[in-house]
PDB file of N, CA and C in Angstrom:
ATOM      1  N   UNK A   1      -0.660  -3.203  11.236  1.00  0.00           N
ATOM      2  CA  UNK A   1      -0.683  -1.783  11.506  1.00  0.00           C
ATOM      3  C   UNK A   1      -0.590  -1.028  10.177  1.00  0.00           C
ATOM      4  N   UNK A   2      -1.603   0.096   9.819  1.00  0.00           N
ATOM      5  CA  UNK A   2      -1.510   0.855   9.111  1.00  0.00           C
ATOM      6  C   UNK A   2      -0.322   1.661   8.553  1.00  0.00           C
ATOM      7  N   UNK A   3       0.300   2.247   7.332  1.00  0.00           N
ATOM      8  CA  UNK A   3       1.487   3.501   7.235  1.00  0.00           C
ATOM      9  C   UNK A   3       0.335   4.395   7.278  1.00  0.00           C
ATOM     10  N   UNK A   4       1.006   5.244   7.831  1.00  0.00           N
ATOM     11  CA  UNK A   4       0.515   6.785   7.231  1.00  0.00           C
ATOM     12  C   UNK A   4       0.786   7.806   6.182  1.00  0.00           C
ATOM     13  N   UNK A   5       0.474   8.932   5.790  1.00  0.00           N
ATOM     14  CA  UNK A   5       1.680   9.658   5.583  1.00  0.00           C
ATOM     15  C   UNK A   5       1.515  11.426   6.173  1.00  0.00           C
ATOM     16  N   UNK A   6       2.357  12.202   5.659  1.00  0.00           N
ATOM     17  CA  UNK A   6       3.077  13.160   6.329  1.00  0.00           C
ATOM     18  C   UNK A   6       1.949  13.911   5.627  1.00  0.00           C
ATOM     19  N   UNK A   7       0.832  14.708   5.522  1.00  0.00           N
ATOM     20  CA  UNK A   7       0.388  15.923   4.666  1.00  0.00           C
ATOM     21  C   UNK A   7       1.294  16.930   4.654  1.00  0.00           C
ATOM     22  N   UNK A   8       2.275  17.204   5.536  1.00  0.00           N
ATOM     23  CA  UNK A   8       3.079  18.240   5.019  1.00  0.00           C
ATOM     24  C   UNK A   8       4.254  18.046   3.909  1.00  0.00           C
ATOM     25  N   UNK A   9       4.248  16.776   3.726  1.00  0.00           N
ATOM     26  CA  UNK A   9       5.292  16.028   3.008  1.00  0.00           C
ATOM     27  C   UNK A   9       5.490  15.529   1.379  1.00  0.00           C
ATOM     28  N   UNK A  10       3.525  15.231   1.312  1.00  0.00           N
ATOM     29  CA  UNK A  10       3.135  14.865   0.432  1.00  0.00           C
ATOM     30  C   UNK A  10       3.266  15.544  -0.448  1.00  0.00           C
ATOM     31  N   UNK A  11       2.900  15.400  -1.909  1.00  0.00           N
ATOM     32  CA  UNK A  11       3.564  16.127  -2.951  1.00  0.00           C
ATOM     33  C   UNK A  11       2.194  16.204  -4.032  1.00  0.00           C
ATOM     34  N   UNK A  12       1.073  15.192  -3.396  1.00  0.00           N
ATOM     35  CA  UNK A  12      -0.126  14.456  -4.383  1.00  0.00           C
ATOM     36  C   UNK A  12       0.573  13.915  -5.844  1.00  0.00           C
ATOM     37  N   UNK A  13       1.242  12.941  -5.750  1.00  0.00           N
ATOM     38  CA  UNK A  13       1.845  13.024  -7.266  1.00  0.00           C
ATOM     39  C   UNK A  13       1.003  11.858  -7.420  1.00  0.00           C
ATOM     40  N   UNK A  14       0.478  10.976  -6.466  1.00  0.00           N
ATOM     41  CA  UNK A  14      -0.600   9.255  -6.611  1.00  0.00           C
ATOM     42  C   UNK A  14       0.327   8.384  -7.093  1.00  0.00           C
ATOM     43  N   UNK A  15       1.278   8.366  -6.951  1.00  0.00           N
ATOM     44  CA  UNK A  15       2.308   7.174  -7.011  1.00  0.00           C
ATOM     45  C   UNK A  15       1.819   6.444  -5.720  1.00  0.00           C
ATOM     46  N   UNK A  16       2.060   6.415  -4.749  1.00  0.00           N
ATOM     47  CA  UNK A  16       1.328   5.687  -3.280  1.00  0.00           C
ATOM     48  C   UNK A  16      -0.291   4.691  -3.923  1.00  0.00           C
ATOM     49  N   UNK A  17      -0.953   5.724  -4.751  1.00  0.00           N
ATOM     50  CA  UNK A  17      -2.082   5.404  -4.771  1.00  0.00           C
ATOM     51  C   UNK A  17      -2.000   4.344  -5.664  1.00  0.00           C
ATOM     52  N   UNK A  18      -1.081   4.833  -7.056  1.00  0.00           N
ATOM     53  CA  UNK A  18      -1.256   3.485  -7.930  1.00  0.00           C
ATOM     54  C   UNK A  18      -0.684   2.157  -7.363  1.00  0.00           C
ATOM     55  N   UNK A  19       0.202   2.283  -6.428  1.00  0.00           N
ATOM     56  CA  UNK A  19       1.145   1.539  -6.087  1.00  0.00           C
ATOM     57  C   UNK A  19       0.519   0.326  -4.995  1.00  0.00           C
ATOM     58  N   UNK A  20      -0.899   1.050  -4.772  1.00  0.00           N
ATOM     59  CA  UNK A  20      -1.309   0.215  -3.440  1.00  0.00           C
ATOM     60  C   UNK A  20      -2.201  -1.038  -3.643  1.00  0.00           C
ATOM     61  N   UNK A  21      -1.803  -2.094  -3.206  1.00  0.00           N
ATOM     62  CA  UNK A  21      -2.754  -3.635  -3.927  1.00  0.00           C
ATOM     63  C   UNK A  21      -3.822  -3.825  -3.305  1.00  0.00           C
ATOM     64  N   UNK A  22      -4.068  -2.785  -2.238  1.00  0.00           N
ATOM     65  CA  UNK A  22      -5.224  -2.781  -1.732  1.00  0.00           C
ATOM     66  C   UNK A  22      -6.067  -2.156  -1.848  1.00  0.00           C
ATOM     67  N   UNK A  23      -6.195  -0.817  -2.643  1.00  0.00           N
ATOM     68  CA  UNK A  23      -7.051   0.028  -2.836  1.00  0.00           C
ATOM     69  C   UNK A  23      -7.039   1.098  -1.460  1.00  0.00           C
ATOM     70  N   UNK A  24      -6.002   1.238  -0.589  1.00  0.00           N
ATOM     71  CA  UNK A  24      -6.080   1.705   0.195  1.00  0.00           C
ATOM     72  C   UNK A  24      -5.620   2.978   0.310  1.00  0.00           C
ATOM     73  N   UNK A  25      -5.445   3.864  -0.247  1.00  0.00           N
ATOM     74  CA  UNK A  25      -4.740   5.238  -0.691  1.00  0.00           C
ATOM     75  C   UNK A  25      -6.131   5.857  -1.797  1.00  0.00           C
ATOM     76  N   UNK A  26      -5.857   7.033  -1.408  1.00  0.00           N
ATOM     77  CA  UNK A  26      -6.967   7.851  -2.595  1.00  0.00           C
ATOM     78  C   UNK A  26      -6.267   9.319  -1.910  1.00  0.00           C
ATOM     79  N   UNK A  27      -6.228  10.035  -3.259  1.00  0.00           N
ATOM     80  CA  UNK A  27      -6.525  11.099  -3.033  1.00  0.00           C
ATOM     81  C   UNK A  27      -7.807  12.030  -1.647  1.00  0.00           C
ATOM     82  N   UNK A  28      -7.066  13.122  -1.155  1.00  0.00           N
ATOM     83  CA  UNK A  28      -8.323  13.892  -0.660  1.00  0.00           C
ATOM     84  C   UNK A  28      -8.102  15.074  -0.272  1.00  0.00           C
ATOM     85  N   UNK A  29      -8.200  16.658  -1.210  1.00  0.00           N
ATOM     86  CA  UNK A  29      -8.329  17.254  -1.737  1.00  0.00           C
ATOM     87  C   UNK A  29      -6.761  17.794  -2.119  1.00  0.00           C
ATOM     88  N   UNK A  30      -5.010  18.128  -1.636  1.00  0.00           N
ATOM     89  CA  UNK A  30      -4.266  17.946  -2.089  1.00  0.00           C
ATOM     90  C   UNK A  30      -3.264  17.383  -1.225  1.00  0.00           C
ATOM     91  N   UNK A  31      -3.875  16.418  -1.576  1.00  0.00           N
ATOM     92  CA  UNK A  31      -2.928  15.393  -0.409  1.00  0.00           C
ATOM     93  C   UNK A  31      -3.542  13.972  -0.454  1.00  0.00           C
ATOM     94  N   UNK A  32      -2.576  13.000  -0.353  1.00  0.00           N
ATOM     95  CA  UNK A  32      -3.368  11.201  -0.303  1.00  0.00           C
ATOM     96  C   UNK A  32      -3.561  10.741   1.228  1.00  0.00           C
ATOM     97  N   UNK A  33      -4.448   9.983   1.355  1.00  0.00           N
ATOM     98  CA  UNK A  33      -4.692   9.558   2.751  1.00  0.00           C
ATOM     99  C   UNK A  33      -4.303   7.387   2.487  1.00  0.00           C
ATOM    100  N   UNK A  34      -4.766   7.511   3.401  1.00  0.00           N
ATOM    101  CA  UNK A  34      -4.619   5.834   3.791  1.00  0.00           C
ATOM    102  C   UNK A  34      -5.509   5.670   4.733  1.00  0.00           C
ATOM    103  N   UNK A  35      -6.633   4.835   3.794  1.00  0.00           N
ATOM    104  CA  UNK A  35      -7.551   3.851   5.173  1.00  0.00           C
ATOM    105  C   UNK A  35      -6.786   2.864   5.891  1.00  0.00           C
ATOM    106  N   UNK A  36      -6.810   2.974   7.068  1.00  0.00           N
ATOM    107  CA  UNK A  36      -6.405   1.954   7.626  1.00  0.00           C
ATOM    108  C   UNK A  36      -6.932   0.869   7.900  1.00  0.00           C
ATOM    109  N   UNK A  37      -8.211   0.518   7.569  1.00  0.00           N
ATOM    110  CA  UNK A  37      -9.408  -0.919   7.743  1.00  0.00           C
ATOM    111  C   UNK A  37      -8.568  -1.138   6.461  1.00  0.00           C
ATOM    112  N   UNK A  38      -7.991  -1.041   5.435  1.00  0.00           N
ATOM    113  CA  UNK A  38      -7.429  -1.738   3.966  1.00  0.00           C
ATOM    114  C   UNK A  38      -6.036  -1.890   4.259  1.00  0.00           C
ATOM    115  N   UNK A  39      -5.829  -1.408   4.779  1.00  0.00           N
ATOM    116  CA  UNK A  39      -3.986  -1.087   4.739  1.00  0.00           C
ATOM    117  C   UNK A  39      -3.635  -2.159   5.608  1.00  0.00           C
ATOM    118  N   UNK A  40      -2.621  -2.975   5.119  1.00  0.00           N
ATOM    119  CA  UNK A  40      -2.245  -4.142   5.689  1.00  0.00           C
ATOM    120  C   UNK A  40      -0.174  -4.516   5.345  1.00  0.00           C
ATOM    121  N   UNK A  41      -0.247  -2.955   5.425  1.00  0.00           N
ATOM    122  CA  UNK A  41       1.505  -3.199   5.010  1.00  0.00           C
ATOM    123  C   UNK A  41       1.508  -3.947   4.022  1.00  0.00           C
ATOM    124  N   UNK A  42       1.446  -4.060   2.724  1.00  0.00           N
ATOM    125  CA  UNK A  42       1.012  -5.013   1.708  1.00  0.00           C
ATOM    126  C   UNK A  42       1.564  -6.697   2.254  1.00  0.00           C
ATOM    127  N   UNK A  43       1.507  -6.854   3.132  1.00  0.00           N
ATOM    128  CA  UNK A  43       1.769  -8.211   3.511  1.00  0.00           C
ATOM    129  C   UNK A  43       0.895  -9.619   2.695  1.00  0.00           C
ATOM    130  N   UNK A  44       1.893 -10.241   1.852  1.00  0.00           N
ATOM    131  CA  UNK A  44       1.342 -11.067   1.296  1.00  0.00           C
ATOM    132  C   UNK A  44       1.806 -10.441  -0.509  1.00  0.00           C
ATOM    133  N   UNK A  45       2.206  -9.349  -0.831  1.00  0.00           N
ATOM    134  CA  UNK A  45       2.276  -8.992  -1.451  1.00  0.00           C
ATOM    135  C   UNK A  45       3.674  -8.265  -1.701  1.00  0.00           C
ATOM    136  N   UNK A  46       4.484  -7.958  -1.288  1.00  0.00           N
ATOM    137  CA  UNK A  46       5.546  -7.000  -1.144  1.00  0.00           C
ATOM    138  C   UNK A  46       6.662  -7.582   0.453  1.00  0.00           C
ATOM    139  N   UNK A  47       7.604  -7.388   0.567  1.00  0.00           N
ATOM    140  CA  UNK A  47       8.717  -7.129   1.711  1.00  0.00           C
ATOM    141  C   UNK A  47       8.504  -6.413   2.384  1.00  0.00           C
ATOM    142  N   UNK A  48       7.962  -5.235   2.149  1.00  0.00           N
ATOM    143  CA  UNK A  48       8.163  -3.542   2.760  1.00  0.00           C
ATOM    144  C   UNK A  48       6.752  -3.745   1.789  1.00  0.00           C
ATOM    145  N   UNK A  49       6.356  -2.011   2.466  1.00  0.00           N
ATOM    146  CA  UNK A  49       5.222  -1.270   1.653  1.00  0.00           C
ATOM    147  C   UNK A  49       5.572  -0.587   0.397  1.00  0.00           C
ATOM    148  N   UNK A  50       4.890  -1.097  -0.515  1.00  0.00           N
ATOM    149  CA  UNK A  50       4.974  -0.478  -1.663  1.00  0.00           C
ATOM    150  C   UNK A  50       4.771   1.096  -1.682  1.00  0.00           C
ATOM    151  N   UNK A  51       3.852   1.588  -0.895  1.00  0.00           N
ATOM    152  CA  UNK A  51       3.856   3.017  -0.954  1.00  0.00           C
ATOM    153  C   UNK A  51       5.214   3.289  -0.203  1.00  0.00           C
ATOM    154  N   UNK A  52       5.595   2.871   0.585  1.00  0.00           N
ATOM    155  CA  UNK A  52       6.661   3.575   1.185  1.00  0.00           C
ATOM    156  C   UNK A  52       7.961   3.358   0.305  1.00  0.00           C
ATOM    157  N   UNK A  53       8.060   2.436  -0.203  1.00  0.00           N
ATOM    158  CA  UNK A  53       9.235   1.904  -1.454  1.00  0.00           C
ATOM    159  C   UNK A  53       9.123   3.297  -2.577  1.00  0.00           C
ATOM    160  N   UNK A  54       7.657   3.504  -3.002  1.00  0.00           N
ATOM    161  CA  UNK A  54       8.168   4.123  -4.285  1.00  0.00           C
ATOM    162  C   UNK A  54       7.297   5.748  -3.800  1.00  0.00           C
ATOM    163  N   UNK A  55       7.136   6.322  -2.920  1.00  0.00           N
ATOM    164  CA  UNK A  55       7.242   7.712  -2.853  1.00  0.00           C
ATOM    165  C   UNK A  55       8.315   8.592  -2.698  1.00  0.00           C
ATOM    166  N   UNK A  56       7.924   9.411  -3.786  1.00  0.00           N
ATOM    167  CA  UNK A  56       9.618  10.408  -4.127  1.00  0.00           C
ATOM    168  C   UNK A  56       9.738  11.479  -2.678  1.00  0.00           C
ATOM    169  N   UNK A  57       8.716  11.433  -2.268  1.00  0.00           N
ATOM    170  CA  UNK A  57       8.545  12.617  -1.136  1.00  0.00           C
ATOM    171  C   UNK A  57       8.959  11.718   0.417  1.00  0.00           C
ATOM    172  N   UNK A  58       9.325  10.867   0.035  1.00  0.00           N
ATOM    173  CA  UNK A  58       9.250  10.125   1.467  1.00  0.00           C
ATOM    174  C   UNK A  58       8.304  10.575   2.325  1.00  0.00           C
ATOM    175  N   UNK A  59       7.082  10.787   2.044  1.00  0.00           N
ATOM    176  CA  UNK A  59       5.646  11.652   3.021  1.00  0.00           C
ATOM    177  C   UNK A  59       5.045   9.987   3.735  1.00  0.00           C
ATOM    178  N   UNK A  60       5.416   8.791   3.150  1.00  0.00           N
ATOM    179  CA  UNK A  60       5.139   7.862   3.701  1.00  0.00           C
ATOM    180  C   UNK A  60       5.666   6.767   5.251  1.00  0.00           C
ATOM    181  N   UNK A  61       5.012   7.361   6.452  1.00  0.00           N
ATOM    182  CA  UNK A  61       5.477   6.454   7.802  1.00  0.00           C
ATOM    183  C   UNK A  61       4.628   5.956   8.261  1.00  0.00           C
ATOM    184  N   UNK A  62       5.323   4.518   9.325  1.00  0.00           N
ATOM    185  CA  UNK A  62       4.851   3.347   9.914  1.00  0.00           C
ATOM    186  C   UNK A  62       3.928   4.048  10.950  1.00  0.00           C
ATOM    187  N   UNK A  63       2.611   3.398  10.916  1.00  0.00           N
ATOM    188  CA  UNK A  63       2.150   4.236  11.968  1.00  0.00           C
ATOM    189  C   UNK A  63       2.279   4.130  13.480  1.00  0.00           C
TER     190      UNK A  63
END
């Protein structure tokens, strides 16, 4: 299952984005999104989601 995050929450700072081993975060216009066909809870890679670990805005939830 995909995270999401909050657009009201977000802050666009791309910490989520650098953070993601999947390429699954990008910017889109001030605010980051998450594909969910990429997004795989970094499983295989991480405990928890890395975007959700290191966003200062906590704008990042389970979907």
């Amino acid at each position: 299952m995909a995270m999401t995050i909050d657009a009201d929450a977000c802050t666009a700072c791309g910490t989520c984005e650098d953070d993601c081993p999947n390429g699954a975060i990008r910017m889109k216009g001030d605010t980051c999104i998450i594909n969910a066909a990429l997004c795989n809870e970094c499983d295989g890679f991480a405990d928890e989601p890395r975007c959700l670990m290191g966003c200062p805005a906590d704008a990042i939830l389970p979907a």
